[in-house]
Protein backbone atom coordinates (compact mmCIF):
# COMPACT_ATOMS: atom_id res chain seq x y z
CA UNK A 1 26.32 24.69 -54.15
CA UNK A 2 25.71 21.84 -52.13
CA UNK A 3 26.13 18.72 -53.00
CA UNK A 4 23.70 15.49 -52.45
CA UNK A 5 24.86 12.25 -51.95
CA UNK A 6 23.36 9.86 -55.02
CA UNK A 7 24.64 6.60 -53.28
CA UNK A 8 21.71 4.18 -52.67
CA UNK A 9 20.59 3.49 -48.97
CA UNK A 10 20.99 -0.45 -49.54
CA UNK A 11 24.78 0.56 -49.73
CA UNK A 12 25.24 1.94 -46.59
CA UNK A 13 28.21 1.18 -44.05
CA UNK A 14 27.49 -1.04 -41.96
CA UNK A 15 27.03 -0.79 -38.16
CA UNK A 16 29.91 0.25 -35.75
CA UNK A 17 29.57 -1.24 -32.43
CA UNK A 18 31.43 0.75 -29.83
CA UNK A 19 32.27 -2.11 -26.56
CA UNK A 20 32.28 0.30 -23.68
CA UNK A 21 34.92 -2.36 -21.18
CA UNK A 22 36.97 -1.34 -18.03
CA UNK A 23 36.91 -1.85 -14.34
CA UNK A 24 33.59 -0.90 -11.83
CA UNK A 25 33.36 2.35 -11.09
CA UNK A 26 35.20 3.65 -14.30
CA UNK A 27 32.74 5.45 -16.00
CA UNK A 28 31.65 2.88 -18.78
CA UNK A 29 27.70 3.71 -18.60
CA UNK A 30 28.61 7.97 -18.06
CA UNK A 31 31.39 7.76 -21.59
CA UNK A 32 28.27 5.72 -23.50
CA UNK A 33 25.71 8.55 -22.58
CA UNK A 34 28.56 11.15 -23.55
CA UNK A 35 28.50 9.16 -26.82
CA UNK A 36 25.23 9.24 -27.49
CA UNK A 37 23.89 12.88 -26.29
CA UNK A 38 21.40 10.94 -23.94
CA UNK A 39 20.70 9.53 -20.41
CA UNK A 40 20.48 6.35 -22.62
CA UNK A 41 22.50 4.10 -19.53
CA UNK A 42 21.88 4.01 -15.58
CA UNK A 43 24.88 5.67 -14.20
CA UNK A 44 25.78 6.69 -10.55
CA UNK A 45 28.29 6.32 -8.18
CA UNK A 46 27.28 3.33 -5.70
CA UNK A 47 29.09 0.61 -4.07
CA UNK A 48 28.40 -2.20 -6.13
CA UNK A 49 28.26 -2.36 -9.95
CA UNK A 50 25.58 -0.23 -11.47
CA UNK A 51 25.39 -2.68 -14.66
CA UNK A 52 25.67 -6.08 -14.19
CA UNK A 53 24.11 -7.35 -17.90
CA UNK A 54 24.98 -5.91 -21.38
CA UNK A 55 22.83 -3.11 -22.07
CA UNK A 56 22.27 -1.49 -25.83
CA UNK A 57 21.81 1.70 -27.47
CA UNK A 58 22.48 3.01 -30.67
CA UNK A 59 22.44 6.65 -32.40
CA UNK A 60 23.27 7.69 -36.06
CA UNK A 61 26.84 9.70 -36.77
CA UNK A 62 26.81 10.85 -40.30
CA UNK A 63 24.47 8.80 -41.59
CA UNK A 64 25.72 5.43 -40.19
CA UNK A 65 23.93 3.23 -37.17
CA UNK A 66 26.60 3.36 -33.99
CA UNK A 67 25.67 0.94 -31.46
CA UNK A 68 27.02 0.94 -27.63
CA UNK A 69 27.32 -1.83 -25.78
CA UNK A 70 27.83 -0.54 -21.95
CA UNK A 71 28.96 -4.23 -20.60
CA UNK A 72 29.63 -4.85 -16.32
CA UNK A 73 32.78 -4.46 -14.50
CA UNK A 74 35.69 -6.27 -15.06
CA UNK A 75 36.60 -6.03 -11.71
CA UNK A 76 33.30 -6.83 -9.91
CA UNK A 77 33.91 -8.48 -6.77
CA UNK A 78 30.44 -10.00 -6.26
CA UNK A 79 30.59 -11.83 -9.72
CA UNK A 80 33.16 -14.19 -11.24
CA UNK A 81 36.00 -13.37 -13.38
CA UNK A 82 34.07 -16.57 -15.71
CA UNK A 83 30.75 -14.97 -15.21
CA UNK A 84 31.35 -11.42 -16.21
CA UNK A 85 33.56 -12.63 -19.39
CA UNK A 86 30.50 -14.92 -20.29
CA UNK A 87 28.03 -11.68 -20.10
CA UNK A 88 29.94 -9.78 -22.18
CA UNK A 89 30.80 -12.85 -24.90
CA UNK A 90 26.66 -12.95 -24.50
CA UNK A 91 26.19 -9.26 -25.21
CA UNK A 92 28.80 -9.21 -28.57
CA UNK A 93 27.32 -12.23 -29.72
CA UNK A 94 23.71 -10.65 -29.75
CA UNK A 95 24.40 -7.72 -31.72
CA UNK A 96 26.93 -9.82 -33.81
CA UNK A 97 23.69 -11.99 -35.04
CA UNK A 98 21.41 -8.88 -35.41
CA UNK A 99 23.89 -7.11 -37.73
CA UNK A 100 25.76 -9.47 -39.73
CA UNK A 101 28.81 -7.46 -41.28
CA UNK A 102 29.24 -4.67 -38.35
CA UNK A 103 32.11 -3.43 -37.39
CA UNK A 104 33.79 -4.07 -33.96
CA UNK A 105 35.87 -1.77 -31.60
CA UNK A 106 36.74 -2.53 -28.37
CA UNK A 107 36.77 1.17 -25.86
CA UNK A 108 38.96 0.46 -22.89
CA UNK A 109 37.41 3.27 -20.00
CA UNK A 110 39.60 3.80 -17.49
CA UNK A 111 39.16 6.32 -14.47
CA UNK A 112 42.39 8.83 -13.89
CA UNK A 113 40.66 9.99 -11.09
CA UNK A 114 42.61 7.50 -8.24
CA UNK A 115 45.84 9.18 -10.05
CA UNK A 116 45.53 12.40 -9.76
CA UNK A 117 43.69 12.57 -6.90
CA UNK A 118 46.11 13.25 -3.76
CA UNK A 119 46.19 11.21 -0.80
C-alpha cells in the first residue's frame, strides 16, 4: 500500500537556506551546483574570485524549498575583509526578509586539495 500524506500544504516546513562560505578558490559555487543537480552557479578555476556578490538558487528535497546562497571569498585579496563580510550580511538578510521563519545553516567549504597534494 502506499501511503499519502493528508497534511495541508499551508503547513509545510519552512525553507532551509544552505550558506555555501570558505576561502577563494575552495569550491563554494562547484559544492552548490553538486547540491542542486544543476549548473545553477558560475564556477571555474581563475585567478581572481569567480563570485564576488551573493548569488541564489533554490531546489525542492522531499517536498521542502532548499535555498543556496553561494556568497564570495573570504579570503579575496582584491576586496576588504569589511566589504566581503558586508556582502554576505547583505545576501542572508535578503532571503531572511523573503522567507520569514527559514531555517539557517552555515556550510564551511574547504579545499583538501593543497593537503594532499605533494610538493
Amino acid at each position: 500500500p502506499t501511503l499519502v500524506s493528508m497534511t495541508p500544504a499551508w503547513t509545510a516546513d519552512p525553507p532551509l537556506v544552505l550558506v555555501l562560505c570558505g576561502p577563494c578558490g575552495a569550491g563554494k559555487s562547484s559544492t552548490g551546483n553538486t547540491l542542486l543537480a544543476s549548473q545553477s552557479f558560475a564556477a571555474g578555476r581563475a585567478a581572481r574570485a569567480v563570485t564576488t556578490a551573493c548569488e541564489f538558487a533554490s531546489t525542492h528535497c522531499s517536498g521542502r524549498e532548499v535555498i543556496l546562497v553561494d556568497t564570495p571569498g573570504l579570503s579575496d585579496p582584491e576586496t576588504s575583509v569589511e566589504a566581503i563580510h558586508a556582502e554576505i550580511t547583505r545576501g542572508v538578510a535578503l532571503i531572511a526578509a523573503e522567507h520569514p521563519g527559514a531555517r539557517f545553516a552555515i556550510l564551511l567549504v574547504a579545499s583538501i586539495a593543497a593537503r594532499v597534494d605533494g610538493p
